[in-house]
Protein backbone atom coordinates (compact mmCIF):
# COMPACT_ATOMS: atom_id res chain seq x y z
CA UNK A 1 172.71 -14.22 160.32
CA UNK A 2 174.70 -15.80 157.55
CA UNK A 3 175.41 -14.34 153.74
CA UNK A 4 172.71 -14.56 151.67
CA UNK A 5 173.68 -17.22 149.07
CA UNK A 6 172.94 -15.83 145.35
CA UNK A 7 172.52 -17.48 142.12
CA UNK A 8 175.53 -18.05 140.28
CA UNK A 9 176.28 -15.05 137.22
CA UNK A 10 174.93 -16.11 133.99
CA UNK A 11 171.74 -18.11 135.41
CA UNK A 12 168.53 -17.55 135.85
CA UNK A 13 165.67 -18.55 138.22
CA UNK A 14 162.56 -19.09 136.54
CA UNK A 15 159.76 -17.45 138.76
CA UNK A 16 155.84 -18.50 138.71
CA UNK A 17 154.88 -15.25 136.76
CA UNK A 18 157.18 -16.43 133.86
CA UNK A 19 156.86 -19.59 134.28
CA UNK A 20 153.24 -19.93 132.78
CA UNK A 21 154.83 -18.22 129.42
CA UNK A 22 157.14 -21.13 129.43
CA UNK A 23 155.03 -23.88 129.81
CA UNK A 24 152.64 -22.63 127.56
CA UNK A 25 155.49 -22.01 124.81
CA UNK A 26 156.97 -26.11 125.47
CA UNK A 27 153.49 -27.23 125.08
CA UNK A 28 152.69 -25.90 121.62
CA UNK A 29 156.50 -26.83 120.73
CA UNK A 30 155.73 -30.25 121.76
CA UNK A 31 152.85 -30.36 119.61
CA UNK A 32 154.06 -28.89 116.98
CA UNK A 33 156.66 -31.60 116.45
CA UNK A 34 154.54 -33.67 117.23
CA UNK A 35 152.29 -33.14 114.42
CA UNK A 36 155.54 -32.76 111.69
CA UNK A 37 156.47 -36.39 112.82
CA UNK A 38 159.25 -35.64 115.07
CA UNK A 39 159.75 -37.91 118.14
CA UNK A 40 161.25 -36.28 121.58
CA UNK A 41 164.71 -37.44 122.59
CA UNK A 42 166.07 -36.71 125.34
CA UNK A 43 170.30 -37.00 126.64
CA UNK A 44 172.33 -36.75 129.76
CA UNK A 45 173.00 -32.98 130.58
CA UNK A 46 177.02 -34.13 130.49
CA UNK A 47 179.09 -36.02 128.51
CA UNK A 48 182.64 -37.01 127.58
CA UNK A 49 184.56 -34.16 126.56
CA UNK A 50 185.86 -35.81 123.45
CA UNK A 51 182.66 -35.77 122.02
CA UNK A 52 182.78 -32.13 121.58
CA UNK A 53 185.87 -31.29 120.73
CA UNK A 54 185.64 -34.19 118.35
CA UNK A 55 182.07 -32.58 116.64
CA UNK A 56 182.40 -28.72 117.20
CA UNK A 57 186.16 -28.51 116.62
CA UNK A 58 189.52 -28.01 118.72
CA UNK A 59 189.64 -24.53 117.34
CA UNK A 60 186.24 -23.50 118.14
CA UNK A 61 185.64 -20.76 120.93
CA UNK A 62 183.23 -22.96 122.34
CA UNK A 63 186.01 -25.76 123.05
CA UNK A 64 188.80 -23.33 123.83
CA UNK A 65 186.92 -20.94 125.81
CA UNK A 66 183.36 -21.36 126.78
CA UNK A 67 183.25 -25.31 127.80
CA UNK A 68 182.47 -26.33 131.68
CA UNK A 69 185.04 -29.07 131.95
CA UNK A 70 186.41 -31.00 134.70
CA UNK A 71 188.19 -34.31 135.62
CA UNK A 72 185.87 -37.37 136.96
CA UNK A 73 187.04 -39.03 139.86
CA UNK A 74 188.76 -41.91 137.45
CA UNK A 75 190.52 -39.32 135.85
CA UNK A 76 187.71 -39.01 132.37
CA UNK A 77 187.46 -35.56 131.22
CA UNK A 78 183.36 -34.48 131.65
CA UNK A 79 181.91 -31.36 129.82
CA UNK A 80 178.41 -30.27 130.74
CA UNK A 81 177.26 -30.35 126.97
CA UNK A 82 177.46 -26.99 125.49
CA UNK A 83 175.02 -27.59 122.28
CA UNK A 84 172.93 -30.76 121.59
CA UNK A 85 173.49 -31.93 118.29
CA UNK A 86 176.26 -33.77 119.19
CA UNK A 87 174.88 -35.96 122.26
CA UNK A 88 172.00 -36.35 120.09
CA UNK A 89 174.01 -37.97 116.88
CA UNK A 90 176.51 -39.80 119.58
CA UNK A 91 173.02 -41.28 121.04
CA UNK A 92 171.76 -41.96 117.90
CA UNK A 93 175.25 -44.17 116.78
CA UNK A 94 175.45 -45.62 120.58
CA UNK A 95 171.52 -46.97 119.97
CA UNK A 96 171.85 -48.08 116.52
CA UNK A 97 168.72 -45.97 115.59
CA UNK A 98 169.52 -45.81 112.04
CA UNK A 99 168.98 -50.02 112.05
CA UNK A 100 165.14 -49.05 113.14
CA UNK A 101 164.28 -46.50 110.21
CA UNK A 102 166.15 -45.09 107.07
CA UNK A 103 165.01 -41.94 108.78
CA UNK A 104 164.54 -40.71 111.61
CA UNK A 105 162.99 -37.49 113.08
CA UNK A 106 164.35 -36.20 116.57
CA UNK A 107 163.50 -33.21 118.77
CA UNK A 108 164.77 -32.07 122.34
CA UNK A 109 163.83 -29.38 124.68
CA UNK A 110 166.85 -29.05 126.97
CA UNK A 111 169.75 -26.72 128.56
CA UNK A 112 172.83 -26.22 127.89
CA UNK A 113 175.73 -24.64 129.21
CA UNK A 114 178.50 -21.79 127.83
CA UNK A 115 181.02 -19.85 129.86
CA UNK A 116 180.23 -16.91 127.34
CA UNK A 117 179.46 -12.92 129.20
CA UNK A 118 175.74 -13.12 129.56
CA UNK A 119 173.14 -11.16 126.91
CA UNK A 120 170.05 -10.24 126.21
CA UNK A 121 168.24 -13.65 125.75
CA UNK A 122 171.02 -15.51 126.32
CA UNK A 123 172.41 -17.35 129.63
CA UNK A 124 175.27 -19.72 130.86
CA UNK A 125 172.47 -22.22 131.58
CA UNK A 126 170.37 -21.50 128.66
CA UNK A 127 167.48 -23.55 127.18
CA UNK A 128 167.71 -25.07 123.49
CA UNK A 129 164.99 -26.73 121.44
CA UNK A 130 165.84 -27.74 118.09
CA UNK A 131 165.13 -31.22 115.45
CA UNK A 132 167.90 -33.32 113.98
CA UNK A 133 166.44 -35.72 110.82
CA UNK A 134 168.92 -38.22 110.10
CA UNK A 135 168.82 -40.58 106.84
CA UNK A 136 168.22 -37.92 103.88
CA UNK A 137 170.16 -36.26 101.91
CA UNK A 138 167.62 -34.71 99.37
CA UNK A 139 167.02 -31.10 99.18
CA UNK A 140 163.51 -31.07 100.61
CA UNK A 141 165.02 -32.31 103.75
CA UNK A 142 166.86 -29.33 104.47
CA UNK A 143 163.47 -27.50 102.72
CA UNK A 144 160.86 -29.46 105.29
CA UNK A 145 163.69 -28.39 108.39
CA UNK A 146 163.46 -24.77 107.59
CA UNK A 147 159.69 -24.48 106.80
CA UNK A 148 159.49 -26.29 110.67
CA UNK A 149 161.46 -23.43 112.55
CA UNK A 150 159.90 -20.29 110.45
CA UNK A 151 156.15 -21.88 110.86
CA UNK A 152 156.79 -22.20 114.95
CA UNK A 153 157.86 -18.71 115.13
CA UNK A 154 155.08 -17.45 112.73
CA UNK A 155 152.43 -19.48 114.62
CA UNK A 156 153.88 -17.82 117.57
CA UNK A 157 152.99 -13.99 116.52
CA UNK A 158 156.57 -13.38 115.88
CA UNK A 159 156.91 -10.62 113.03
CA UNK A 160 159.79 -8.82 111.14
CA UNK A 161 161.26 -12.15 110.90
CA UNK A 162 164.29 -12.75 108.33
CA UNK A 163 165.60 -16.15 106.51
CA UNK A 164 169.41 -16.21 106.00
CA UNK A 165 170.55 -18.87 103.89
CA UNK A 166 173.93 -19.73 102.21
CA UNK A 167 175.75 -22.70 101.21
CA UNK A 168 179.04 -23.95 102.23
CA UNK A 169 179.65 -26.75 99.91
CA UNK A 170 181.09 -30.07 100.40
CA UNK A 171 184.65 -30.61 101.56
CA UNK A 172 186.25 -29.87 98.50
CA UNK A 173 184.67 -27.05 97.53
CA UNK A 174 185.40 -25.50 101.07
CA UNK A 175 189.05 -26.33 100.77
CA UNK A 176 189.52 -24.72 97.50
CA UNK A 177 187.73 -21.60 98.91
CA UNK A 178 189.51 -21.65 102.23
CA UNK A 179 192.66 -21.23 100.15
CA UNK A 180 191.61 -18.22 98.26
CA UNK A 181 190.40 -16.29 101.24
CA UNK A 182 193.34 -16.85 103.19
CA UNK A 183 195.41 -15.77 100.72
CA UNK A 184 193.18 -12.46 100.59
CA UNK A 185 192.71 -12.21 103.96
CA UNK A 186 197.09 -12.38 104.60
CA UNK A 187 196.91 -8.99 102.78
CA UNK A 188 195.32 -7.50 105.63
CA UNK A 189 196.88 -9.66 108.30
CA UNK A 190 198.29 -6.62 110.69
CA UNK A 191 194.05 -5.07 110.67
CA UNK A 192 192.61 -7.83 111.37
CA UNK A 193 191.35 -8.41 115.18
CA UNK A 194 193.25 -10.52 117.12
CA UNK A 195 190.63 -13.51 117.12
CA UNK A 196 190.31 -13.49 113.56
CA UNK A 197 194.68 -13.49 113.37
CA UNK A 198 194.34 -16.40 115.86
CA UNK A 199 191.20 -17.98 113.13
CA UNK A 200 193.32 -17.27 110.04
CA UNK A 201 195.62 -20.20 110.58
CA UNK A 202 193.17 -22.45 112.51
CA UNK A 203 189.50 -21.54 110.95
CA UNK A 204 189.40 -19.17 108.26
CA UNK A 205 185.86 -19.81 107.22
CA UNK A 206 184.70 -18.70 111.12
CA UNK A 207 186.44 -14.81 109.98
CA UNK A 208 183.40 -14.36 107.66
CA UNK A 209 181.30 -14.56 110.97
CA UNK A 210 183.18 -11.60 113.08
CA UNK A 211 181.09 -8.85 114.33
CA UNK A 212 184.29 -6.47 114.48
CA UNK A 213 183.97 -3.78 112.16
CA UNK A 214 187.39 -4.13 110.95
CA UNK A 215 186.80 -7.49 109.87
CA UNK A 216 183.33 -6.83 108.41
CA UNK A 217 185.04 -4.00 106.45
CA UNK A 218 187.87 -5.90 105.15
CA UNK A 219 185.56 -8.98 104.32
CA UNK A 220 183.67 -6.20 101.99
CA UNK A 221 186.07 -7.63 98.67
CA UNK A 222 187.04 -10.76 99.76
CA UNK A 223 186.02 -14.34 97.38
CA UNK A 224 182.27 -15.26 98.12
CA UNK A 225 182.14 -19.39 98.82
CA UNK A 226 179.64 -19.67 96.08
CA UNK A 227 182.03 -19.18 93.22
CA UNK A 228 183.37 -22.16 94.66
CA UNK A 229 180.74 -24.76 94.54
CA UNK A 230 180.91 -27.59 92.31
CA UNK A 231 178.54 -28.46 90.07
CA UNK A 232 176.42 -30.94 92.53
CA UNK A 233 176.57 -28.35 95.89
CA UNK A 234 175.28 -25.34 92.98
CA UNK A 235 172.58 -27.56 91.97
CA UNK A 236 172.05 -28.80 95.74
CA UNK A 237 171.59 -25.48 97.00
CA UNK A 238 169.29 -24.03 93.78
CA UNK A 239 167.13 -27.38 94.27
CA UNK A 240 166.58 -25.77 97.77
CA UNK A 241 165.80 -22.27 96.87
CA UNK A 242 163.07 -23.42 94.45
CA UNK A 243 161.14 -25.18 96.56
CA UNK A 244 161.35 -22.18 99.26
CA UNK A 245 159.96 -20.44 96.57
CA UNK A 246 157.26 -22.31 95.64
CA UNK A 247 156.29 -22.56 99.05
CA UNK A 248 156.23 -19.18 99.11
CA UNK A 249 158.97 -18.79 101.74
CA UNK A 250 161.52 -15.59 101.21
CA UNK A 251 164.74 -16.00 102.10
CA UNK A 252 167.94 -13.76 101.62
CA UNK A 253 171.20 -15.21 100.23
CA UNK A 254 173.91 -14.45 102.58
CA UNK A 255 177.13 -15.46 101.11
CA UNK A 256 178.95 -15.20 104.43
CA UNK A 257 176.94 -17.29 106.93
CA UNK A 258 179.06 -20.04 108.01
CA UNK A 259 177.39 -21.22 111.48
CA UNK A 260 179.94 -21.51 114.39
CA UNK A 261 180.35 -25.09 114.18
CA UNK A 262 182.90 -26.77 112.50
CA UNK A 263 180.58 -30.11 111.51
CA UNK A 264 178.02 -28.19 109.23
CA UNK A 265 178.51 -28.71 105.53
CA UNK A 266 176.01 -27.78 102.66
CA UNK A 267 173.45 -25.87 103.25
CA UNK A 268 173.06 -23.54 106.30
CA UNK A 269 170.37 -20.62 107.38
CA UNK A 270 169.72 -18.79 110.27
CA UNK A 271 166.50 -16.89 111.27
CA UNK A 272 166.49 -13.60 112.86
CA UNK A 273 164.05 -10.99 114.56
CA UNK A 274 164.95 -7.31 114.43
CA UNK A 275 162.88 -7.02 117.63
CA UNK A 276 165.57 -8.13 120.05
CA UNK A 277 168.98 -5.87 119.84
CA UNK A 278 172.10 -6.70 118.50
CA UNK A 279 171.31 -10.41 119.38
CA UNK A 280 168.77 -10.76 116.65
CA UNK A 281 169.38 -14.47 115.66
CA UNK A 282 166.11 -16.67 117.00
CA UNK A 283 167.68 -20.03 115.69
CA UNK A 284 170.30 -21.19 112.73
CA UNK A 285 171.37 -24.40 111.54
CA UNK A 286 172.31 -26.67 108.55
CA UNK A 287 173.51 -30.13 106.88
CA UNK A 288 176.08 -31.68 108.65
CA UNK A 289 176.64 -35.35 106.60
CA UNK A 290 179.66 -36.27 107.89
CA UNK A 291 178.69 -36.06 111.80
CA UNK A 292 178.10 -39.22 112.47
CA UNK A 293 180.81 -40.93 111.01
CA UNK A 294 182.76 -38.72 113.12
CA UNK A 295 181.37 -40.24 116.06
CA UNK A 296 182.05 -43.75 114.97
CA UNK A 297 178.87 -44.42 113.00
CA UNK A 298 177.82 -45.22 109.31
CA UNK A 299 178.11 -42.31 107.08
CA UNK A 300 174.48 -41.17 107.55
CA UNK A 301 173.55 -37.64 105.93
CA UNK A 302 171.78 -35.21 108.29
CA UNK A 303 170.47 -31.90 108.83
CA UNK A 304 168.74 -30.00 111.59
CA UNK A 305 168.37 -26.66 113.56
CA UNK A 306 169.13 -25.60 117.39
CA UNK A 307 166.75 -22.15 118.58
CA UNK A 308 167.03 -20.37 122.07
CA UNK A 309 164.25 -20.70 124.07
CA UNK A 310 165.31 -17.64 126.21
CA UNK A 311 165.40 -15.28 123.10
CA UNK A 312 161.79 -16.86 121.78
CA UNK A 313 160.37 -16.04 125.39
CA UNK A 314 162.13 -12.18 125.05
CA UNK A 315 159.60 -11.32 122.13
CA UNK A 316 156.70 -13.23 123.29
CA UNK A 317 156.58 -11.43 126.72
CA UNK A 318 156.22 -8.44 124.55
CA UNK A 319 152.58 -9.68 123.65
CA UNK A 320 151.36 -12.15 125.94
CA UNK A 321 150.39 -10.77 129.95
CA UNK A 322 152.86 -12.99 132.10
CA UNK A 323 151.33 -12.23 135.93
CA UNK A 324 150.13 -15.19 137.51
CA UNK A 325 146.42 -14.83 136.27
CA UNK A 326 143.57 -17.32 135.70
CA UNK A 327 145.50 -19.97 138.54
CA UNK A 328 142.09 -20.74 139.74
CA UNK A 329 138.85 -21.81 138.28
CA UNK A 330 136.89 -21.98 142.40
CA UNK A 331 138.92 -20.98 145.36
CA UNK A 332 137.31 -23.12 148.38
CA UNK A 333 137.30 -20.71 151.56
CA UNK A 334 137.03 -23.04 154.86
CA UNK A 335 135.56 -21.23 157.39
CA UNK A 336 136.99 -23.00 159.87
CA UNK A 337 138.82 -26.09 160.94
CA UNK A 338 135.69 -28.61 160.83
CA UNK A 339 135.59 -27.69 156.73
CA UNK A 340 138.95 -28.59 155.87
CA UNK A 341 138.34 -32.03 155.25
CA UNK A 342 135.39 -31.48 153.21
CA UNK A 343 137.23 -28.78 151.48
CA UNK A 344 139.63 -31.22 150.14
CA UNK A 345 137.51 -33.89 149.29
CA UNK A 346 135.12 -31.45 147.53
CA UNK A 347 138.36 -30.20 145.39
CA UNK A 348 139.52 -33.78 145.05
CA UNK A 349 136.58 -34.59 142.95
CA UNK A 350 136.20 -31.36 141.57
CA UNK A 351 139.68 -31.81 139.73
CA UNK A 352 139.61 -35.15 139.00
CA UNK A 353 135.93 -35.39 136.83
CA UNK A 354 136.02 -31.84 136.01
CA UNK A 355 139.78 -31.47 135.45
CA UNK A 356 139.31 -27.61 136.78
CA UNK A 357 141.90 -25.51 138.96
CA UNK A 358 140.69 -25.41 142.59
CA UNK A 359 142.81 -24.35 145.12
CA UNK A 360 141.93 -25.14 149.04
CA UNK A 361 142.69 -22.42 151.80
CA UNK A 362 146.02 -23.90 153.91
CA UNK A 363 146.52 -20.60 156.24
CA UNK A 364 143.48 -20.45 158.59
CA UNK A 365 143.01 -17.11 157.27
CA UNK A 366 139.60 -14.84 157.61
CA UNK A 367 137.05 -15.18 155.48
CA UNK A 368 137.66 -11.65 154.18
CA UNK A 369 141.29 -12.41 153.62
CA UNK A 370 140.64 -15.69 151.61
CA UNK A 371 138.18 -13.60 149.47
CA UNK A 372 141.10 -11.36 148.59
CA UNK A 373 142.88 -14.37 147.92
CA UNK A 374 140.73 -15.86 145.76
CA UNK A 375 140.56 -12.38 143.62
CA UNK A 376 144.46 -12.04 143.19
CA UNK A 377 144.28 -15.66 141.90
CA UNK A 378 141.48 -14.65 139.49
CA UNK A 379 138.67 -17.31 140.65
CA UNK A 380 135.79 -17.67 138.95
CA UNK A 381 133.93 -19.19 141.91
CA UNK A 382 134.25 -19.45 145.49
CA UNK A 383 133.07 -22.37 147.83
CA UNK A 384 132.08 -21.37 151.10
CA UNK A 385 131.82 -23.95 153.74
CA UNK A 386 132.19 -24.42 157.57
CA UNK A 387 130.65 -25.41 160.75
CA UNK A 388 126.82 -24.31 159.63
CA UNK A 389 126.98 -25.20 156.25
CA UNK A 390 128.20 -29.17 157.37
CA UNK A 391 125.22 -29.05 159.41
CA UNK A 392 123.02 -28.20 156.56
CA UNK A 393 124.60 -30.15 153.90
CA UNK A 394 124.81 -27.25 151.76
CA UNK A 395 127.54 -24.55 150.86
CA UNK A 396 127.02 -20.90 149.73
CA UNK A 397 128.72 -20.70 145.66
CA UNK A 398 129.42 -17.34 145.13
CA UNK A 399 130.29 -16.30 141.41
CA UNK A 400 133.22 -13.97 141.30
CA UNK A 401 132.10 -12.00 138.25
CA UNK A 402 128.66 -10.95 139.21
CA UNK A 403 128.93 -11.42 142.80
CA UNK A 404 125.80 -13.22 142.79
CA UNK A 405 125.52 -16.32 145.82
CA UNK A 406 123.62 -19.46 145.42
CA UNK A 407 123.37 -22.18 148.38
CA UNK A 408 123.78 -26.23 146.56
CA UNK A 409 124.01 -29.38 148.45
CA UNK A 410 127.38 -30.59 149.57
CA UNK A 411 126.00 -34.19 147.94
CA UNK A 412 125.17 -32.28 145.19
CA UNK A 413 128.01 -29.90 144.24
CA UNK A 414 129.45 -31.59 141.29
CA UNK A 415 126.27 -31.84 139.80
CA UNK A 416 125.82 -27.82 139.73
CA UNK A 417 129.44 -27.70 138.01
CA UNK A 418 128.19 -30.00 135.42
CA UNK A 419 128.35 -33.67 136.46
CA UNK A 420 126.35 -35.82 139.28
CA UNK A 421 128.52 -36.14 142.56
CA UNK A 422 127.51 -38.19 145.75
CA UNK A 423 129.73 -36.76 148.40
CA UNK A 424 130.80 -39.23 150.86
């Protein structure tokens, strides 16, 4: 017998009692966007690797370290995409989508892939859903993108939940601040932890996002950003608090959220759940107006958010019953092999003008057997039917709940589910 072959660390299969959960989840996601005027968009699952390290940054860990790279047989460097934000700008430059609309309104529900050690909610094949709106650079942009991913979660049942919000300016404004913490940060050089040595002369701003304690506790004095805004990102970023406000939506100012991606500028938030570890982020996002003229398009301001799917599933299992219930409204039990092809002609019409879950016995089991069967799959009705019921043009209904039976004419079945039927 050979070796068993196993999934690969870091993914997941998605089995039929979770799978339900998941469906259910895309659906109202779907919809939801739906409804706020976002259109789906969808992108190849790999792209060319210049595209992120052009977007995300060379200096990122995501580039350097985390990235599933590999040379194409003409020698082009191919990245199985680690985020989406960037193959969904690069698709919106490559389609000329901005020519359509001053403004348009993406979402995606899609994987993505990180080398990264595996967590709690969070896999090397991991799903991402997320909106990008492209063409505005007004405050209740970033306002009407942040209402989106708190409502979802709220309309989900999901509780304790936490707004983060900061703002990290425009260009300028970061590079005078970038300055002054580096020069408070060389103080402490020889503590710091070796990434953050490494970030110091490549990415200073990404230091304010360590989760080593000796960073966190140096970071304690050093220069907040928002001394540093100009007079345009202050007013920017207050324009957006207001109307938070007066919608009634609490945030907490967090002076040292940064995002991991180099693109973002302006404003950026995160959401979190104290219901799921250490992990505790549900999504985060952000402006990022210079994107797609990075990618070779017209400067085109944006904004948007990415969420995990796999961390959003985490807290809903913790309310919703995930066992593979209600997969049946009537189980058909054939009796034997003269019923199977009224079986499936019965549950052929049954599905299609009643657009109820029947499922048809395949296994030539007993009648006893199928009866379990039909209970495990938590039928509301079964259909029995076999040699003397063809005969008599009638099968026995038996309701699952009250175990009561009731005998109806083959020719009239659909009729006693609710709509006239001629069986033929």
């Amino acid at each position: 017998m050979s070796d068993q072959i196993r999934n690969i660390k870091g993914t997941k299969d998605l089995l039929p009692s979770e799978s339900r959960l998941w469906l259910e989840t895309e659906s109202i996601i779907h919809n939801f966007m739906t409804l706020h005027g976002y259109s789906l968009i969808r992108t190849p699952i790999f792209e060319k690797t210049e595209l992120f390290s052009r977007s995300i940054g060379q200096e990122t860990d995501i580039v350097n370290k985390e990235m599933y790279t590999w040379d194409d047989i003409d020698g082009t460097s191919l990245t199985l995409r680690p985020e989406l934000t960037a193959s969904v700008v690069r698709s919106f430059v490559q389609n000329h989508l901005g020519n359509l609309s001053p403004l348009n309104r993406l979402y995606y529900i899609d994987s993505s892939f990180r080398r990264e050690r595996p967590q709690k909610g969070r896999q090397r094949q991991f799903t991402q859903f997320g909106i990008e709106a492209l063409g505005s650079p007004n405050p209740e942009q970033d306002v009407e993108i942040i209402l989106i991913a708190s409502r979802i979660y709220e309309m989900l049942g999901i509780e304790d939940l936490e707004i983060h919000i900061n703002s990290i300016g425009s260009t300028s404004s970061r590079t005078q601040y970038s300055k002054s913490l580096v020069e408070y940060l060389e103080r402490y050089e020889n503590e710091l932890s070796d990434i953050s040595k490494k970030r110091l002369r490549t990415n200073p701003l990404r230091i304010l996002d360590s989760k080593s304690d000796k960073d966190i506790k140096i970071l304690t004095e050093a220069p907040l950003i928002s001394n540093y805004l100009n007079k345009n990102d202050r007013k920017n970023f207050d324009d957006i608090l207001k109307l938070l406000d007066d919608l009634g939506i609490s945030t907490i100012k967090n002076p040292k959220l940064v995002r991991g991606l180099d693109y973002y500028n302006g404003m950026t938030f995160e959401i979190l759940s104290n219901n799921i570890g250490a992990q505790s982020a549900l999504c985060g996002g952000g402006r990022y107006d210079k994107l797609v003229e990075y990618l070779g398009g017209k400067s085109t301001p944006a904004v948007g958010f990415a969420a995990g799917l796999e961390r959003l599933i985490l807290l809903l299992k913790e309310n919703k019953d995930t066992n593979p219930l209600n997969q049946a409204d009537i189980y058909i039990i054939a009796l034997d092999e003269s019923a199977n092809a009224y079986s499936f002609s019965i549950a052929d019409k049954l599905r299609n003008k009643l657009g109820i879950k029947v499922i048809c016995e395949t296994l030539r089991r007993s009648m006893k057997a199928q009866l379990r069967e039909a209970n495990k799959n938590n039928a509301k009705f079964t259909i029995l039917i076999g040699d003397d019921e063809i005969k008599s043009n009638q099968v026995i209904i038996k309701n699952m709940e009250d175990g009561t039976q009731t005998n109806a004419l083959i020719d009239d079945i659909e009729n006693y589910f609710g709509v006239d039927y001629e069986y033929k």
